[in-house]
Protein backbone atom coordinates (compact mmCIF):
# COMPACT_ATOMS: atom_id res chain seq x y z
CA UNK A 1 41.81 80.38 -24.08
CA UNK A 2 42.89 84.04 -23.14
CA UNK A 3 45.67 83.05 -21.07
CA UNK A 4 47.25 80.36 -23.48
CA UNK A 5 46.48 83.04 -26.04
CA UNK A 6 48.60 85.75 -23.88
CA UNK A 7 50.98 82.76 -22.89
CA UNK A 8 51.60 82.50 -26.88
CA UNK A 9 52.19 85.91 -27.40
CA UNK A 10 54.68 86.35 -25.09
CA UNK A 11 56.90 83.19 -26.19
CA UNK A 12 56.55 84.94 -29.52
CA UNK A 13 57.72 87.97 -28.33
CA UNK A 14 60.65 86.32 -26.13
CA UNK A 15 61.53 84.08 -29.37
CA UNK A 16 62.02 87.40 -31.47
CA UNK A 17 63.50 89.32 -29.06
CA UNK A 18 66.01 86.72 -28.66
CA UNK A 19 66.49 86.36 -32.51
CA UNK A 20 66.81 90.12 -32.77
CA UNK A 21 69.62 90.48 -30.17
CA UNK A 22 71.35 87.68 -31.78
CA UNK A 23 70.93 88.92 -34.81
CA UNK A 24 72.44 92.57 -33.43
CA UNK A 25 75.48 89.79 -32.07
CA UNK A 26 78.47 91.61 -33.67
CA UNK A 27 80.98 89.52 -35.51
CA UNK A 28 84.76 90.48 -34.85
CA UNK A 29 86.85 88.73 -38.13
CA UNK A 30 90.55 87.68 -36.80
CA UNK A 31 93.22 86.82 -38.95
CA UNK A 32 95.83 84.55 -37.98
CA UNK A 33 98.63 82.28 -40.67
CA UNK A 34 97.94 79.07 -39.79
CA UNK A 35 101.09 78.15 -40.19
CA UNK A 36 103.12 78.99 -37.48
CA UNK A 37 103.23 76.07 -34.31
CA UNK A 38 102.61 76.28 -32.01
CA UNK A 39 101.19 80.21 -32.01
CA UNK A 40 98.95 79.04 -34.31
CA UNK A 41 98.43 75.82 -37.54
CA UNK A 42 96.30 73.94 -39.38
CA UNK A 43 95.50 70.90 -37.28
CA UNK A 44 92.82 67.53 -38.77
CA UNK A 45 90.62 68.38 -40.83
CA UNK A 46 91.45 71.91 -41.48
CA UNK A 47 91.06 73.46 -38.25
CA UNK A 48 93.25 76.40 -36.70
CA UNK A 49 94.54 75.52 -33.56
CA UNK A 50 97.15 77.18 -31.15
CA UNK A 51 97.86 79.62 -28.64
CA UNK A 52 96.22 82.78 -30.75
CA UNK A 53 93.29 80.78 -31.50
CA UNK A 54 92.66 79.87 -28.45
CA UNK A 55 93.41 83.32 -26.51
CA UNK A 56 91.55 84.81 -29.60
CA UNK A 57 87.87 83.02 -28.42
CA UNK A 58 88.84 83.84 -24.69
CA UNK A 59 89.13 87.31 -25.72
CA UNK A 60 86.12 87.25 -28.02
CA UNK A 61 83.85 85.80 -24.93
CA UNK A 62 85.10 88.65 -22.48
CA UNK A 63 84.15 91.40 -25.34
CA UNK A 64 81.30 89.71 -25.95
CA UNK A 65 81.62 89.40 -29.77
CA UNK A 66 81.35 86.67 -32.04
CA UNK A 67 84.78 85.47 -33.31
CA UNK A 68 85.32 84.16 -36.62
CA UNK A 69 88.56 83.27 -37.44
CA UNK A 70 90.40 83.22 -40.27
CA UNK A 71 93.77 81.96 -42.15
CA UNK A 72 95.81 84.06 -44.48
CA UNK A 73 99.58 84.05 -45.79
CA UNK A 74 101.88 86.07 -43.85
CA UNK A 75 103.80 88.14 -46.54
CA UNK A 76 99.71 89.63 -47.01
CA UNK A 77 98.21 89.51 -43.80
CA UNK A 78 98.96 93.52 -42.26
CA UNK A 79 97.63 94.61 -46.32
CA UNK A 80 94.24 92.58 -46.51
CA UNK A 81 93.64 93.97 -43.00
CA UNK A 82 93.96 97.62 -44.20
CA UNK A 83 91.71 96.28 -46.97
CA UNK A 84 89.18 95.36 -44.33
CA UNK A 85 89.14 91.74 -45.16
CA UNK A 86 89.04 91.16 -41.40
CA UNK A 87 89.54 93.23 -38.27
CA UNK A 88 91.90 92.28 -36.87
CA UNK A 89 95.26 90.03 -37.19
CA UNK A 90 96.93 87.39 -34.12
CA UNK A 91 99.33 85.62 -35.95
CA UNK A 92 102.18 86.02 -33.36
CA UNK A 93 103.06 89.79 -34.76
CA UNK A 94 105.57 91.56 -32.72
CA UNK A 95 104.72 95.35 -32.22
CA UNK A 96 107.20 96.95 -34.21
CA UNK A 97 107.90 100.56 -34.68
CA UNK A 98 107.77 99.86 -38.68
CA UNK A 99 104.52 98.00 -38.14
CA UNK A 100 102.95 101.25 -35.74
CA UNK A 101 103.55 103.03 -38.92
CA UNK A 102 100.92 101.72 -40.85
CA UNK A 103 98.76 99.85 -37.90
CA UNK A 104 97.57 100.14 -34.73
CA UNK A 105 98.25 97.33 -32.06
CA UNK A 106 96.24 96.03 -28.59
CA UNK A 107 98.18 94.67 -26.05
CA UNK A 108 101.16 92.96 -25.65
CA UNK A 109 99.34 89.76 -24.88
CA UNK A 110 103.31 87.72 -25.34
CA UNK A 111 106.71 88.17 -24.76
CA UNK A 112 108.45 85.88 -26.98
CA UNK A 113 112.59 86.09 -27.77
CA UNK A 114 114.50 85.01 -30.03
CA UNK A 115 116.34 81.70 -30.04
CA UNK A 116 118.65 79.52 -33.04
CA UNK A 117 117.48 75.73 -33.80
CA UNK A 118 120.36 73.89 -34.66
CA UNK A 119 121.37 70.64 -34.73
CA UNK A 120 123.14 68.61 -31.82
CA UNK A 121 125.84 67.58 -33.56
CA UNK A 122 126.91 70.94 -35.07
CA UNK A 123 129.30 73.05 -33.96
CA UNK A 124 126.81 76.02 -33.20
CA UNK A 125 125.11 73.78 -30.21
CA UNK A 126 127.92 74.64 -28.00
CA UNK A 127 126.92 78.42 -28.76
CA UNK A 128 127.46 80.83 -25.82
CA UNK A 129 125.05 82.29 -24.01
CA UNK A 130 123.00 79.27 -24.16
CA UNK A 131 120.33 79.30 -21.08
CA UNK A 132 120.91 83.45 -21.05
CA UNK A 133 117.98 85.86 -21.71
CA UNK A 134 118.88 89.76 -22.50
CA UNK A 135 116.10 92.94 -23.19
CA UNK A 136 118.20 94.76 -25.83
CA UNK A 137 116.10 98.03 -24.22
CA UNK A 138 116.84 97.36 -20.65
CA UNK A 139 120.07 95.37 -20.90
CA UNK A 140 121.54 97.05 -24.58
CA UNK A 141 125.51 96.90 -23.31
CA UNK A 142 125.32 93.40 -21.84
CA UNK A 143 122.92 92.07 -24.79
CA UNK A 144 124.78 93.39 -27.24
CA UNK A 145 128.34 91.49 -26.08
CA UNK A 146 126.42 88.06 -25.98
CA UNK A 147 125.64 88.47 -29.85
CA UNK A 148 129.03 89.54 -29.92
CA UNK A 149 130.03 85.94 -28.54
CA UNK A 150 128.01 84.43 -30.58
CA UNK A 151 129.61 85.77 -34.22
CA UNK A 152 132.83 83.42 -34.30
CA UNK A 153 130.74 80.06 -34.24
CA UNK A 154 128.50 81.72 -37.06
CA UNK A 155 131.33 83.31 -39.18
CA UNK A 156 130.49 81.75 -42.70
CA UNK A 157 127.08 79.88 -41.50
CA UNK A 158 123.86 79.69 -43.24
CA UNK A 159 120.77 81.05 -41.22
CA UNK A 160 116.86 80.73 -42.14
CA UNK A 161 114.54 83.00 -41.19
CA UNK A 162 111.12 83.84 -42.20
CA UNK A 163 110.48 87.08 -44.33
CA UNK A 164 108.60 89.97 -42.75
CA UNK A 165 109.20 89.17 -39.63
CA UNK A 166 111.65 90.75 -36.66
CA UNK A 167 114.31 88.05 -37.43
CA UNK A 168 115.92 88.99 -40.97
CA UNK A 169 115.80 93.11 -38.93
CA UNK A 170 117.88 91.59 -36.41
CA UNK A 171 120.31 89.17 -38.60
CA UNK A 172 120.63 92.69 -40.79
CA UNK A 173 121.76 94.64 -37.89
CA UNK A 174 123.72 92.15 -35.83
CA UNK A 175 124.96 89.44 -38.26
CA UNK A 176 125.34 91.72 -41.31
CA UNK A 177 128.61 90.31 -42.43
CA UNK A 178 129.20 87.26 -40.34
CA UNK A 179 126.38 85.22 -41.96
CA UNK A 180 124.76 84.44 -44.96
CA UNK A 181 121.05 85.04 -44.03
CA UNK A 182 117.89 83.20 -46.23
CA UNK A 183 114.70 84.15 -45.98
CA UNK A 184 111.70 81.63 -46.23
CA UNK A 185 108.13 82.37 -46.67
CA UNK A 186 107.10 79.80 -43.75
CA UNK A 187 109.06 78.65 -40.71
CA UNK A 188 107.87 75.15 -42.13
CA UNK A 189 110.29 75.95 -45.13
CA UNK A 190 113.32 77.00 -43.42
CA UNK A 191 112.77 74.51 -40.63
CA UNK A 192 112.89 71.29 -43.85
CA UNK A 193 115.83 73.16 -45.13
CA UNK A 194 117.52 72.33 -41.81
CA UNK A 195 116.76 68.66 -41.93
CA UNK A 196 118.01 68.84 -44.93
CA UNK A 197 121.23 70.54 -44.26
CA UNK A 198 120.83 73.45 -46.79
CA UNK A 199 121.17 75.50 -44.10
CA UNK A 200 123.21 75.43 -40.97
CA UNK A 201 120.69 77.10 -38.49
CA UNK A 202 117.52 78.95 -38.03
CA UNK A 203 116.58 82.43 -36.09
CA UNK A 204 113.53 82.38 -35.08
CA UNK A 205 111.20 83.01 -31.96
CA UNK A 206 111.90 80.75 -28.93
CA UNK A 207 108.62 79.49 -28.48
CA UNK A 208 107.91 78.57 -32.22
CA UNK A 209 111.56 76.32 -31.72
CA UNK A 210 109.72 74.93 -29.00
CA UNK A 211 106.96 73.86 -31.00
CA UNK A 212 109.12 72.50 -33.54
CA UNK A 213 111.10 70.82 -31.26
CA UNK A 214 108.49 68.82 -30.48
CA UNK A 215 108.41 67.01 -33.52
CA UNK A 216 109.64 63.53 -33.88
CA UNK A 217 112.14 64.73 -37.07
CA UNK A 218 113.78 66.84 -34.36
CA UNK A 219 115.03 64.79 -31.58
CA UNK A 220 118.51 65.51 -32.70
CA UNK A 221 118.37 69.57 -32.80
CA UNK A 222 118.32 71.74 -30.20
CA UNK A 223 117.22 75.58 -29.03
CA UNK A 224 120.41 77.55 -28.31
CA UNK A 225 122.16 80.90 -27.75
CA UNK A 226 121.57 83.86 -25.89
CA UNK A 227 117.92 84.71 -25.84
CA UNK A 228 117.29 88.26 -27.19
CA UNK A 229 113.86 90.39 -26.89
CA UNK A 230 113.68 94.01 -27.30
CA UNK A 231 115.02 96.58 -29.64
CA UNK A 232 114.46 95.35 -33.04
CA UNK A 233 112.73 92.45 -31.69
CA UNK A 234 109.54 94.86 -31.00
CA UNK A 235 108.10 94.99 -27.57
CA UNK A 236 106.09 91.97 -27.38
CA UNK A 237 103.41 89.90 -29.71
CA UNK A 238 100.14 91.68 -29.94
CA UNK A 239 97.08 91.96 -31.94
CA UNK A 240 97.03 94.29 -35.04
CA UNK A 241 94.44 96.50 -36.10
CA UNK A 242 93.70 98.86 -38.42
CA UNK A 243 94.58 103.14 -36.92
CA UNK A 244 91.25 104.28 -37.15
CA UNK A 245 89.76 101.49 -34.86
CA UNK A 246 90.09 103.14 -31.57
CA UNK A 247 87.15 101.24 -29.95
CA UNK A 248 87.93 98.22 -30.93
CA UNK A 249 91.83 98.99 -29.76
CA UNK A 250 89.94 100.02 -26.37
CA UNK A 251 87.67 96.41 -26.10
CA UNK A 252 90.94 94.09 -26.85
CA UNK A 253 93.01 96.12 -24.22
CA UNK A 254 90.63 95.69 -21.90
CA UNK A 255 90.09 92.12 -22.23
CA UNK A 256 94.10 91.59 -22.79
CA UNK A 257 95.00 92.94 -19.06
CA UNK A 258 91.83 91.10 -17.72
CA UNK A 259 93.17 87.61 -18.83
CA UNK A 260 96.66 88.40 -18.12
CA UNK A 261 95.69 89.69 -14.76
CA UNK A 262 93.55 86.78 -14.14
CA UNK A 263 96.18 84.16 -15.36
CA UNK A 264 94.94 83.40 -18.32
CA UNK A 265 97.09 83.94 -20.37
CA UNK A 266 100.03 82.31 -18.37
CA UNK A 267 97.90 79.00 -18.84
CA UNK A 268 97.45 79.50 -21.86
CA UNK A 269 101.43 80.08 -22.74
CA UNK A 270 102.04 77.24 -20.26
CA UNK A 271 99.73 74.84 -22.36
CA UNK A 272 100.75 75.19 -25.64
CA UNK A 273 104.46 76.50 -25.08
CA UNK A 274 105.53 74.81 -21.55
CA UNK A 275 106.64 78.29 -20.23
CA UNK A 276 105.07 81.40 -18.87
CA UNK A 277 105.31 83.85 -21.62
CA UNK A 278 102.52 85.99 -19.89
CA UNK A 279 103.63 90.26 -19.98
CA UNK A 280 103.88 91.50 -16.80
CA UNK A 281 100.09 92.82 -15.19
């Protein structure tokens, strides 16, 4: 009877300990859009999916946190973090120097340029520097003449992008006067505006054309010109958080060059985007 009673005490105290370290289990809340293939969407049911959700629970396991995920609308998402409605925001943000004012960022965990989505049959398919990638820091001369090439098919056009992003930055510095440039609240938005022919083309991130182009609608369009990262395209995608969160900068750093270094995150990139979008270790 003493030993089943000292067996029973001990599963007790195993059973709390265990609920007490759960409970001690610290929660890290992410924000992502949801709205924003193949980074990151709404799939069945309600459920993000995508590349950020994804890397965001791999990088949640090697921190050892709990990760709760959540989606908010992009035109609020860097405000309700400084309002600490989460912690911290993958939503495919490039690190900008406008966006360093105001927020801290971990990482790059992407490289992603920029790319037009037009459609075959238009005149801008045949748009130079198709096929061409250019780092408007380490290649400024060269990737500045293939925008240059690119103004005479775009003279007049119509071009999407999505507001508060790098893309209406870089259609204000580079297309200022060649194009008419509409912003959209969601890629969705500018991308049915294509379909529909409101528009003649849309800016946007390579790898979100790529998702996109996956689409049934778009078996006639196409992903071309010169593609552009750099400058005011921000030095890669990574996760925002709020200044003072230095520790929590330090744990998604860490587990950022672990996955990258372990290839990870080029699996990752490869699975959802069919290229290796993976920063340099």
């Amino acid at each position: 009877m003493k030993f089943a009673r000292i067996v029973s005490l001990a599963l007790v105290g195993s059973a709390l300990a265990a609920g007490s370290a759960a409970a001690q289990e610290k929660t890290v809340r992410i924000a992502t859009e949801g709205a924003y293939a193949p980074w990151n969407f709404t799939g069945p049911g309600g459920k993000l999916e995508g590349f950020d959700i994804d890397l965001a629970n791999e990088l949640c396991s090697r921190m050892k946190v709990k990760c709760e995920i959540v989606a908010q609308d992009w035109d609020g998402i860097i405000p309700a973090l400084q309002a600490k409605k989460y912690d911290a925001i993958m939503a495919g943000m490039s690190i900008t120097d406008e966006r360093k004012k105001v927020i801290a960022f971990a990482g790059p965990y992407a490289v992603s340029p920029n790319g037009y989505l037009v459609a075959k049959s238009s005149p801008l398919a045949q748009m130079p520097g198709t096929g061409e990638a250019y780092d408007l820091v380490k290649q400024k001369d060269e990737a500045e003449r293939a925008i240059e090439a690119t103004k005479p098919l775009l003279e007049g056009k119509t071009i999407g992008v999505q507001v508060s992003t790098t893309h209406p930055d870089f259609a204000e510095k580079y297309l200022k006067g060649t194009a008419e440039i509409r912003e959209y609240k969601t890629t969705e938005q500018h991308d049915l505006d294509l379909l529909a022919g409101r528009i003649d083309a849309v800016l946007a991130d390579a790898t979100a054309i790529i998702g996109t182009l996956d689409k049934p609608e778009f078996k006639d369009y196409a992903l071309v010109g010169p593609a552009i990262s750099g400058g005011v395209q921000g030095d890669g995608v990574g996760v925002g958080l709020r200044q003072e969160d230095t520790e929590l900068k330090k744990s998604f750093d860490e587990a950022i060059q672990a996955a990258i270094k372990d290839g990870t995150v080029r699996k990752l990139s490869e699975k959802w985007f069919k290229i290796n979008i993976a920063p340099k270790s």
